[in-house]
C-alpha atoms as a PDB file:
ATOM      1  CA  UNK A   1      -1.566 -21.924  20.535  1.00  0.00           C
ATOM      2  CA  UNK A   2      -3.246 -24.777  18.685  1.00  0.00           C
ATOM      3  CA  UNK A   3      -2.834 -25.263  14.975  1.00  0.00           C
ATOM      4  CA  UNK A   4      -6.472 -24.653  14.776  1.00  0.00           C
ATOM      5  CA  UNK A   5      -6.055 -21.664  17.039  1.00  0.00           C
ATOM      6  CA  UNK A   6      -4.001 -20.065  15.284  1.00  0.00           C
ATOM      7  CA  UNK A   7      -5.346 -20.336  11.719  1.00  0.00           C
ATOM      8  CA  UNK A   8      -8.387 -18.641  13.796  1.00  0.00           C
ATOM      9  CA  UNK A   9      -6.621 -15.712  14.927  1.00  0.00           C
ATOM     10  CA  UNK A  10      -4.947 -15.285  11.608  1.00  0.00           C
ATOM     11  CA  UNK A  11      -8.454 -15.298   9.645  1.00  0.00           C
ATOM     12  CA  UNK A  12      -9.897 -12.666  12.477  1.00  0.00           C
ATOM     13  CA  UNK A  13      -6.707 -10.353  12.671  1.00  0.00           C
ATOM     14  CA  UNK A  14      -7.007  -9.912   8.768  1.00  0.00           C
ATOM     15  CA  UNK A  15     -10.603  -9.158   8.809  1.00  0.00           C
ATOM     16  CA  UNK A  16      -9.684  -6.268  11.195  1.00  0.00           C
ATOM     17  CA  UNK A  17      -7.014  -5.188   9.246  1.00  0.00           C
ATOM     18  CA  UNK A  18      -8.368  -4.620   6.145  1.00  0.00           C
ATOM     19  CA  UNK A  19     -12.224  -3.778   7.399  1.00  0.00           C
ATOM     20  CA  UNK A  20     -13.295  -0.438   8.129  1.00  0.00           C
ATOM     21  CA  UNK A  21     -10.535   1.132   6.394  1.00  0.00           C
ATOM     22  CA  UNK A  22     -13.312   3.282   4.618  1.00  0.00           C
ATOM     23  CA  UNK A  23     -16.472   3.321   6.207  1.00  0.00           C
ATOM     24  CA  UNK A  24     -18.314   1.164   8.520  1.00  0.00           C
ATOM     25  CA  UNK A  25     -16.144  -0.373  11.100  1.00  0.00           C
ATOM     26  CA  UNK A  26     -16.314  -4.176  11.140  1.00  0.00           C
ATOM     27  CA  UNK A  27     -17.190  -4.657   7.600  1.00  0.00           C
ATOM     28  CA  UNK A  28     -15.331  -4.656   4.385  1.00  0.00           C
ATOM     29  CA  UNK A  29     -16.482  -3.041   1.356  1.00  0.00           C
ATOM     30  CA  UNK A  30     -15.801  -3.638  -1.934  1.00  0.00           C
ATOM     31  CA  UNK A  31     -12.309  -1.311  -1.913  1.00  0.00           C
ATOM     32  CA  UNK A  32     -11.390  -3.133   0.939  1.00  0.00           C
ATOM     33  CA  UNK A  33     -11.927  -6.567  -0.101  1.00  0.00           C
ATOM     34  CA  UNK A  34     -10.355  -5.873  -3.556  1.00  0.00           C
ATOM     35  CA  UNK A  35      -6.921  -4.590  -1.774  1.00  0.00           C
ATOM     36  CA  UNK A  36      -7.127  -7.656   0.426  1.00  0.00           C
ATOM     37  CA  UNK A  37      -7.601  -9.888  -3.077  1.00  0.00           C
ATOM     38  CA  UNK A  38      -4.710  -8.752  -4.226  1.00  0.00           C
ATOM     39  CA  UNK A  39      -2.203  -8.543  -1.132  1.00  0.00           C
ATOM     40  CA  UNK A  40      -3.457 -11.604   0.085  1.00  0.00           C
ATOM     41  CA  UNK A  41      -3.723 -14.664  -2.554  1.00  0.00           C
ATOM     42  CA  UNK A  42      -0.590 -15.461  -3.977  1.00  0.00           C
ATOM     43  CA  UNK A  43      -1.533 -18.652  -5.853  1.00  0.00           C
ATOM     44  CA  UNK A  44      -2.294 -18.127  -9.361  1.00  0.00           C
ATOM     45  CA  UNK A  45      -4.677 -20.440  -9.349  1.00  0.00           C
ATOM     46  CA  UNK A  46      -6.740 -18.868  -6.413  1.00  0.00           C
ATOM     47  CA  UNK A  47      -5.937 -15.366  -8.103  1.00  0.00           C
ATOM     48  CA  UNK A  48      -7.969 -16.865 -11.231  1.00  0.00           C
ATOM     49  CA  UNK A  49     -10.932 -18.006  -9.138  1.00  0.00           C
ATOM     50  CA  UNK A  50     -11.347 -14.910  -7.046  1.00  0.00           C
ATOM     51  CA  UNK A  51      -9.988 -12.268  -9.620  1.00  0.00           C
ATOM     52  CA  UNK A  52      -9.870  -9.278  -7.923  1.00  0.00           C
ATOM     53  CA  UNK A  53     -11.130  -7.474 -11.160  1.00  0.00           C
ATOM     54  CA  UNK A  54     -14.180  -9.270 -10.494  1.00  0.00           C
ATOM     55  CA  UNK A  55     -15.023  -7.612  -6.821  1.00  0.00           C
ATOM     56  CA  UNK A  56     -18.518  -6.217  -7.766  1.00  0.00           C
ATOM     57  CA  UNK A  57     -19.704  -9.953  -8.545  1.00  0.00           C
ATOM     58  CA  UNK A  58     -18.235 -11.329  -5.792  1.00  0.00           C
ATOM     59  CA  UNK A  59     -19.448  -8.961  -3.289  1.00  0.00           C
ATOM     60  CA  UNK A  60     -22.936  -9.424  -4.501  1.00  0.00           C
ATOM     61  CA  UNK A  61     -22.454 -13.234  -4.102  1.00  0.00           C
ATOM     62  CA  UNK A  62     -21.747 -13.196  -0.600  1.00  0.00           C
ATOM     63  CA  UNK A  63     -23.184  -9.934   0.478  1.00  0.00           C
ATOM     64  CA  UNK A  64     -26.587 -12.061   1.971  1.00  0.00           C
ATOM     65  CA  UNK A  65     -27.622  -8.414   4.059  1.00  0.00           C
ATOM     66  CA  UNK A  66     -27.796  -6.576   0.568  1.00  0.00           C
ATOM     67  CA  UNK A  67     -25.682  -3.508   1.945  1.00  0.00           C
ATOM     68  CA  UNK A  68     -22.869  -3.623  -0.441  1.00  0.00           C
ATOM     69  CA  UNK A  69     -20.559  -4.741   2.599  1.00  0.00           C
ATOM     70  CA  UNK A  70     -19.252  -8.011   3.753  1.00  0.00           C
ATOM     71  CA  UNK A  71     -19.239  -8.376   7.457  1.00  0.00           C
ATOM     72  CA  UNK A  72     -17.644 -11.423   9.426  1.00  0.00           C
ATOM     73  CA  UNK A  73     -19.937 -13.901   8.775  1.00  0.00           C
ATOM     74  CA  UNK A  74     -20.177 -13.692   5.459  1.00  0.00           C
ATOM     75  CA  UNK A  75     -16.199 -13.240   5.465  1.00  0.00           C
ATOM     76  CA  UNK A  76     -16.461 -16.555   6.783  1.00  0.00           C
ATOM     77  CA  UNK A  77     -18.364 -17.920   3.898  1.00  0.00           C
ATOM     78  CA  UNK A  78     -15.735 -16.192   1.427  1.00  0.00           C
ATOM     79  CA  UNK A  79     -12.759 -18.315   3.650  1.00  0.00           C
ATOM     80  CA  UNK A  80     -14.974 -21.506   3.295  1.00  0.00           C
ATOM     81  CA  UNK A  81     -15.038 -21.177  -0.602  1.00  0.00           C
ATOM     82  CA  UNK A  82     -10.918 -20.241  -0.658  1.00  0.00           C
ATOM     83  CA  UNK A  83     -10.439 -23.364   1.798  1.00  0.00           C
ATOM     84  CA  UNK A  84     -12.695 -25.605  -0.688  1.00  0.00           C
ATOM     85  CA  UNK A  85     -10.782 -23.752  -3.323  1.00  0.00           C
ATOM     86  CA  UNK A  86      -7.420 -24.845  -2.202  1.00  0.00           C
ATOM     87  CA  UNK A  87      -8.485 -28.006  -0.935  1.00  0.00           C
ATOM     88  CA  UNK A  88      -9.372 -29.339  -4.335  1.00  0.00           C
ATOM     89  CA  UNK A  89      -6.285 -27.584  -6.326  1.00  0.00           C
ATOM     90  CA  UNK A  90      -4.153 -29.684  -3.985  1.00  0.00           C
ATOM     91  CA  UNK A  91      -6.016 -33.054  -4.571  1.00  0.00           C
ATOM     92  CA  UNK A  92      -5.800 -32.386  -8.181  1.00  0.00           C
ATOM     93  CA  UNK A  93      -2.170 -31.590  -7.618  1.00  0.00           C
ATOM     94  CA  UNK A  94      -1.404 -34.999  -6.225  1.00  0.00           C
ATOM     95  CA  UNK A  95      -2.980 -36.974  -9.397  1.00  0.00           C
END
């Protein structure tokens, strides 16, 4: 499998893990994406943009169907803003 390919499958196989857990199957709510906050960033600096304290906000933010869930596509849009996230901490790393 591709790079790309793989970084695919990774992204999809975590939605599934941690969606549904408690409630609608194929969508992560705000438990659920708080738990995958904190299991899944590492960086510090990534933990300080997307603080899992901070889950109600963030939910709202991306939660464009107004059902206090995040399905995949706007999982996607959360990935987007991490890979823009990390993106620019590593540019500004390399100064």
């Amino acid at each position: 499998m591709s790079k790309l390919e793989t970084a695919v499958s990774s992204l999809v196989e975590l939605f599934k893990e941690y969606s549904g857990k408690e409630g609608k199957k194929g969508q992560l709510s705000s438990a659920e994406l708080k738990e995958m906050l904190e299991k899944e960033l590492s960086s510090p600096e990534l933990k300080e943009k997307f603080n899992p304290e901070e889950v109600d906000t963030l939910l709202k933010d991306l939660d464009k169907g107004k059902d206090n869930l995040i399905n995949f596509r706007e999982f996607c849009r959360f990935v987007t803003l991490l890979a823009r996230a990390y993106y620019k901490m590593e540019k500004e790393a390399k100064k």
